[in-house]
PDB file of N, CA and C in Angstrom:
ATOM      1  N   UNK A   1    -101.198 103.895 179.695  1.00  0.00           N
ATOM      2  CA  UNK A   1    -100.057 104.443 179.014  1.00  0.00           C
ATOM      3  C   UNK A   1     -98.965 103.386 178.852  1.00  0.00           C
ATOM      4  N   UNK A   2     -98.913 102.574 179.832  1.00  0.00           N
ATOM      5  CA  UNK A   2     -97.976 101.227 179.934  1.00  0.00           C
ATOM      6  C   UNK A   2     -97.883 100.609 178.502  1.00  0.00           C
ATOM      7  N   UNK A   3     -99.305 100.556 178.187  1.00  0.00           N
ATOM      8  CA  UNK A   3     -99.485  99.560 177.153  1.00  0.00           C
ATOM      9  C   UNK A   3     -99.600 100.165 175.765  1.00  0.00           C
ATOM     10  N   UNK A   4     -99.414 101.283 176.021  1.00  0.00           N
ATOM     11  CA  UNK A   4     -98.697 101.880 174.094  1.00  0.00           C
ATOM     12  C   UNK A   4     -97.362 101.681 174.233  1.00  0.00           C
ATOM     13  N   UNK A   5     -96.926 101.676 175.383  1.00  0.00           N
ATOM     14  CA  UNK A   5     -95.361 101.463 174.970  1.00  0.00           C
ATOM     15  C   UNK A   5     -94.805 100.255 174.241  1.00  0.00           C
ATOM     16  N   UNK A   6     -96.195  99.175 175.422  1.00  0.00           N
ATOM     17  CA  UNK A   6     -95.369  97.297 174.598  1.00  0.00           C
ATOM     18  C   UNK A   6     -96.356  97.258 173.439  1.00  0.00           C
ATOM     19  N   UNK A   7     -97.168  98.286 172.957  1.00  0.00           N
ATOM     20  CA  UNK A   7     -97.420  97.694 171.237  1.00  0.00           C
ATOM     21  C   UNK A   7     -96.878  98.402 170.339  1.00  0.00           C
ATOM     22  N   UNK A   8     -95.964  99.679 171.244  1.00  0.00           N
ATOM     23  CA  UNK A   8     -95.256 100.449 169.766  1.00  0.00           C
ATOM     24  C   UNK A   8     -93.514  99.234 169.601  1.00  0.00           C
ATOM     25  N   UNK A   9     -93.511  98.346 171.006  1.00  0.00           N
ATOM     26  CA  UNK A   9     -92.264  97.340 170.541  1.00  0.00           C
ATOM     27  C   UNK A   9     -92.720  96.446 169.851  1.00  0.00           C
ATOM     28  N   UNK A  10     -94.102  95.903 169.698  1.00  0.00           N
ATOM     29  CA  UNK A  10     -94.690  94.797 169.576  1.00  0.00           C
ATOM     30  C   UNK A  10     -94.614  95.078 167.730  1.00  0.00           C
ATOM     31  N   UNK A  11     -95.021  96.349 167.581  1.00  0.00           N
ATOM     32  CA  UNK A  11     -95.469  97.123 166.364  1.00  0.00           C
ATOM     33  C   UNK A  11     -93.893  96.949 165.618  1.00  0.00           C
ATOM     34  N   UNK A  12     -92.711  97.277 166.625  1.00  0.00           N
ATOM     35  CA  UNK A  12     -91.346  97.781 165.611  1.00  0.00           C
ATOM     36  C   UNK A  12     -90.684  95.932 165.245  1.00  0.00           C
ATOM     37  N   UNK A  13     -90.973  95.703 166.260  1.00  0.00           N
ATOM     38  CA  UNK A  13     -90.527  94.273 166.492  1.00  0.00           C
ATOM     39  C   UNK A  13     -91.407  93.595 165.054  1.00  0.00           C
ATOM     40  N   UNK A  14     -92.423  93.700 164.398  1.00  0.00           N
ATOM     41  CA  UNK A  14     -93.659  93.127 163.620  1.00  0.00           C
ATOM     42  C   UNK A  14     -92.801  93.834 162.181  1.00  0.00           C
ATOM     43  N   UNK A  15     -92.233  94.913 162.575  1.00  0.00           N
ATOM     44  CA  UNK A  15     -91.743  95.202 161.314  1.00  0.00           C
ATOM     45  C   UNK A  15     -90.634  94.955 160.668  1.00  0.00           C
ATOM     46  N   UNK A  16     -89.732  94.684 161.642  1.00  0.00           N
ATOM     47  CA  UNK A  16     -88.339  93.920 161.579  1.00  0.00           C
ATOM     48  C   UNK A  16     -88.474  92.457 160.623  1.00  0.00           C
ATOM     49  N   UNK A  17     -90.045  91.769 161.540  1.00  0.00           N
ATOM     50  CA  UNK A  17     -89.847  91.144 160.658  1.00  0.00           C
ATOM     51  C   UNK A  17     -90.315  90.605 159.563  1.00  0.00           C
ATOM     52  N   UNK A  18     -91.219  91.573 159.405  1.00  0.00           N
ATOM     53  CA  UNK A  18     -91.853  91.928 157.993  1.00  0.00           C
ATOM     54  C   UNK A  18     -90.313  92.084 156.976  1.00  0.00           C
ATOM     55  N   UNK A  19     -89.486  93.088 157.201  1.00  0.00           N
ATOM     56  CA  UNK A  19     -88.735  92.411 156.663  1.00  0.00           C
ATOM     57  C   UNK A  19     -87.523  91.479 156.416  1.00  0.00           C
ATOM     58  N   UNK A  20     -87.314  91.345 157.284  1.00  0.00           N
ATOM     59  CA  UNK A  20     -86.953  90.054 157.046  1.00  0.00           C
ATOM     60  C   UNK A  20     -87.391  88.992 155.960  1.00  0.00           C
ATOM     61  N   UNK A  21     -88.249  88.888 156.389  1.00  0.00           N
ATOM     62  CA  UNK A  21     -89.074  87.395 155.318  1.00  0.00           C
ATOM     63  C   UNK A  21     -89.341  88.368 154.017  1.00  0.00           C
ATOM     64  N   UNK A  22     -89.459  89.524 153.702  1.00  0.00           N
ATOM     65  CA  UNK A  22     -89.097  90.060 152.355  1.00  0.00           C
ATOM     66  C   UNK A  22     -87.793  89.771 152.297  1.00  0.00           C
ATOM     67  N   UNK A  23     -86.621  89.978 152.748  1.00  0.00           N
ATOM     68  CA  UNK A  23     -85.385  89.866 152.437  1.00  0.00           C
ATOM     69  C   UNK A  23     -84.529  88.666 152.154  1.00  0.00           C
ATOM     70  N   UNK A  24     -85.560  87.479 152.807  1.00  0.00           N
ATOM     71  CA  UNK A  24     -85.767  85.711 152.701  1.00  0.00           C
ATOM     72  C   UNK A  24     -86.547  85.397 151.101  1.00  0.00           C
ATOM     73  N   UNK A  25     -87.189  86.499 150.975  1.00  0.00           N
ATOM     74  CA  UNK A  25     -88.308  85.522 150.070  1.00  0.00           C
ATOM     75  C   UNK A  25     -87.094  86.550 148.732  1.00  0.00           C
ATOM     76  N   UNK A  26     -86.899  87.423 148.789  1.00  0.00           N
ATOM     77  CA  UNK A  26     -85.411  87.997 147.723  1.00  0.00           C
ATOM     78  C   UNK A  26     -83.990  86.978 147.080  1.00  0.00           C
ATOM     79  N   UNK A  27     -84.230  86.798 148.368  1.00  0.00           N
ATOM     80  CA  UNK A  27     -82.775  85.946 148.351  1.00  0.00           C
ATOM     81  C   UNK A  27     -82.916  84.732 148.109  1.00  0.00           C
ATOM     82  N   UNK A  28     -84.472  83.862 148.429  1.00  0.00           N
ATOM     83  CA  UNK A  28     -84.364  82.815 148.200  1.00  0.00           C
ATOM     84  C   UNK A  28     -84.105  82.000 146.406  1.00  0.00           C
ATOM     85  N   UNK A  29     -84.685  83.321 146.066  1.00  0.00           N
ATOM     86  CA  UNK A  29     -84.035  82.829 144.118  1.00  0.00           C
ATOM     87  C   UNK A  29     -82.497  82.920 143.754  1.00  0.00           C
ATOM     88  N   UNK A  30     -81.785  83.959 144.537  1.00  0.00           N
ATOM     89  CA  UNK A  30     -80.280  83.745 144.192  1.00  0.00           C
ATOM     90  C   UNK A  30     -79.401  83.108 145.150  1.00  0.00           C
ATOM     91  N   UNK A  31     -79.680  82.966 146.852  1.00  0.00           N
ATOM     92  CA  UNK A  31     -78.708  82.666 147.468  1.00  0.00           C
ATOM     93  C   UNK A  31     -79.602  81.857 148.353  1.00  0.00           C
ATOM     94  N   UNK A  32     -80.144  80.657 148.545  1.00  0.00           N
ATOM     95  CA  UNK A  32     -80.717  79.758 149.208  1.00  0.00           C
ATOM     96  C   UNK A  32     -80.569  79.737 150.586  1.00  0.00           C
ATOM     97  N   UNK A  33     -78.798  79.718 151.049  1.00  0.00           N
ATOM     98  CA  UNK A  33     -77.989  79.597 152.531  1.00  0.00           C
ATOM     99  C   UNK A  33     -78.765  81.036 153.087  1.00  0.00           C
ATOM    100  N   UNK A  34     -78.381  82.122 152.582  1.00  0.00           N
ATOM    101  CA  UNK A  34     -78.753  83.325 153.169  1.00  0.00           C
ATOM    102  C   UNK A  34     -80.252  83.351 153.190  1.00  0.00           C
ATOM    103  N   UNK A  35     -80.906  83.152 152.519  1.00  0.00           N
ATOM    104  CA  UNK A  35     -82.285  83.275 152.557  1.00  0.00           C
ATOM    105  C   UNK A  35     -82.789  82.343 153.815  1.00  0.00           C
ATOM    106  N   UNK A  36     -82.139  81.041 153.978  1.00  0.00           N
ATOM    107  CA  UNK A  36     -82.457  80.379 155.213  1.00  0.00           C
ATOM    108  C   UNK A  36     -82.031  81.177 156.474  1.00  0.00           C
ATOM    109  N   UNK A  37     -80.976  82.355 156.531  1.00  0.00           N
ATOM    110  CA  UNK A  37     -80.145  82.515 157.461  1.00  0.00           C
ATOM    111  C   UNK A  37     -81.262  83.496 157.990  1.00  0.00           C
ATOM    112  N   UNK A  38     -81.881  84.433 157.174  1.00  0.00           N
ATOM    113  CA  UNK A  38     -82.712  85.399 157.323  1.00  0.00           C
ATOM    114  C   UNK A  38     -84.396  85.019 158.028  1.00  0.00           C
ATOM    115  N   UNK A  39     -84.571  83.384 157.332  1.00  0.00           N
ATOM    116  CA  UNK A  39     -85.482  82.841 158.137  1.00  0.00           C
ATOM    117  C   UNK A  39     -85.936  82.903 159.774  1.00  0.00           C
ATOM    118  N   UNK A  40     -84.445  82.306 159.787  1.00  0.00           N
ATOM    119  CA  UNK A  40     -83.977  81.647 160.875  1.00  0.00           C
ATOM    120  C   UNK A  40     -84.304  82.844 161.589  1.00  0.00           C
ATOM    121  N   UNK A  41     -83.707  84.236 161.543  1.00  0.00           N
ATOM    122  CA  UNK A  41     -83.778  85.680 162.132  1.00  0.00           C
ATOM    123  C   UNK A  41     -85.005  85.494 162.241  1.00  0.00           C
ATOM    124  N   UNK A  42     -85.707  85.501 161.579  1.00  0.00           N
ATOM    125  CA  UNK A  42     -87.427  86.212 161.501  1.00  0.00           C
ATOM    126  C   UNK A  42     -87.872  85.507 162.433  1.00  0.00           C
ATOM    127  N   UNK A  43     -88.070  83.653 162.439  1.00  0.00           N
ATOM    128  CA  UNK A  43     -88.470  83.199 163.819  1.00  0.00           C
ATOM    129  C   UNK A  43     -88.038  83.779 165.075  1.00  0.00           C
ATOM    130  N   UNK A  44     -86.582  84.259 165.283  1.00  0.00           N
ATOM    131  CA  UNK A  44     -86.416  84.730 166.415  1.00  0.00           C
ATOM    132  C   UNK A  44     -86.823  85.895 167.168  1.00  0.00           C
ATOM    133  N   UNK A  45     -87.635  86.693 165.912  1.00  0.00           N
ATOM    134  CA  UNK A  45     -88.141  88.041 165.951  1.00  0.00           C
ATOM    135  C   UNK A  45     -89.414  87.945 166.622  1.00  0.00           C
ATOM    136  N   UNK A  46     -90.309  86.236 165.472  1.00  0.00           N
ATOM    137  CA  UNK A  46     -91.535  85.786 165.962  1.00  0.00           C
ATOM    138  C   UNK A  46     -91.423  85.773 167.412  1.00  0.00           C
ATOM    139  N   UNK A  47     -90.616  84.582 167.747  1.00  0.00           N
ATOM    140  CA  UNK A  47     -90.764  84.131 169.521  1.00  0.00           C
ATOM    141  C   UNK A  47     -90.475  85.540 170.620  1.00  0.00           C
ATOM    142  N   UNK A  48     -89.778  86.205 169.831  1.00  0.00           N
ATOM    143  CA  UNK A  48     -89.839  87.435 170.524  1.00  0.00           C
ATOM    144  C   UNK A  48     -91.377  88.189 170.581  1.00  0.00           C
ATOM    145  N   UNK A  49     -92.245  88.126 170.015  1.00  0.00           N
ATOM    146  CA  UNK A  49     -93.282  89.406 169.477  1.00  0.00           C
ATOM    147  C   UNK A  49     -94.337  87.999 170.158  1.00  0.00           C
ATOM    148  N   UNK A  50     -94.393  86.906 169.840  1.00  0.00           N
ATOM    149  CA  UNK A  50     -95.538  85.894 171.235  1.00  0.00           C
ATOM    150  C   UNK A  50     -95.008  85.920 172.484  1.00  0.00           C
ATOM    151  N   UNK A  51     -93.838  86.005 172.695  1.00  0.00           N
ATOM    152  CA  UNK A  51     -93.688  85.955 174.214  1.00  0.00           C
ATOM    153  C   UNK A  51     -93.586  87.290 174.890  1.00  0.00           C
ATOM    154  N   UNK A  52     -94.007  88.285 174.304  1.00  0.00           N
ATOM    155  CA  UNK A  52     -94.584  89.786 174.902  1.00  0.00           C
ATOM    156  C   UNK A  52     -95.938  89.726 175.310  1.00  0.00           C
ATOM    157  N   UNK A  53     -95.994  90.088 176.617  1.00  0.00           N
ATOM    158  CA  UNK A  53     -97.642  90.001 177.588  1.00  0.00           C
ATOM    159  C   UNK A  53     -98.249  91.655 176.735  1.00  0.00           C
ATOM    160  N   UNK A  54     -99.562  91.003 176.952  1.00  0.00           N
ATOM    161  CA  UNK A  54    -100.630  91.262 176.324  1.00  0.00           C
ATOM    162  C   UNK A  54    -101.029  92.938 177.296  1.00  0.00           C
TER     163      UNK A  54
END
């Protein structure tokens, strides 16, 4: 039961930054700075969602 809990974070966390990098890959045709800024988020989402035990 432990372990539906860390894949329904693993799962919300995956979706965050799903979009994100939609909201990067939007922006990157009109506003370049923001589209990097949103990047930048999404890696932090990544290192969050690999450094969750298995």
């Amino acid at each position: 039961m432990i372990k539906l809990f860390k894949a329904s974070k693993v799962t919300s966390l995956q979706k965050k930054y799903d979009k994100l990098m939609k909201e990067a890959y939007d922006l990157s045709k009109s506003n370049p700075e923001m589209s990097q800024q949103k990047q930048l988020e999404a890696q932090e989402i990544q290192r969050q969602i690999i450094s969750q035990p298995l």
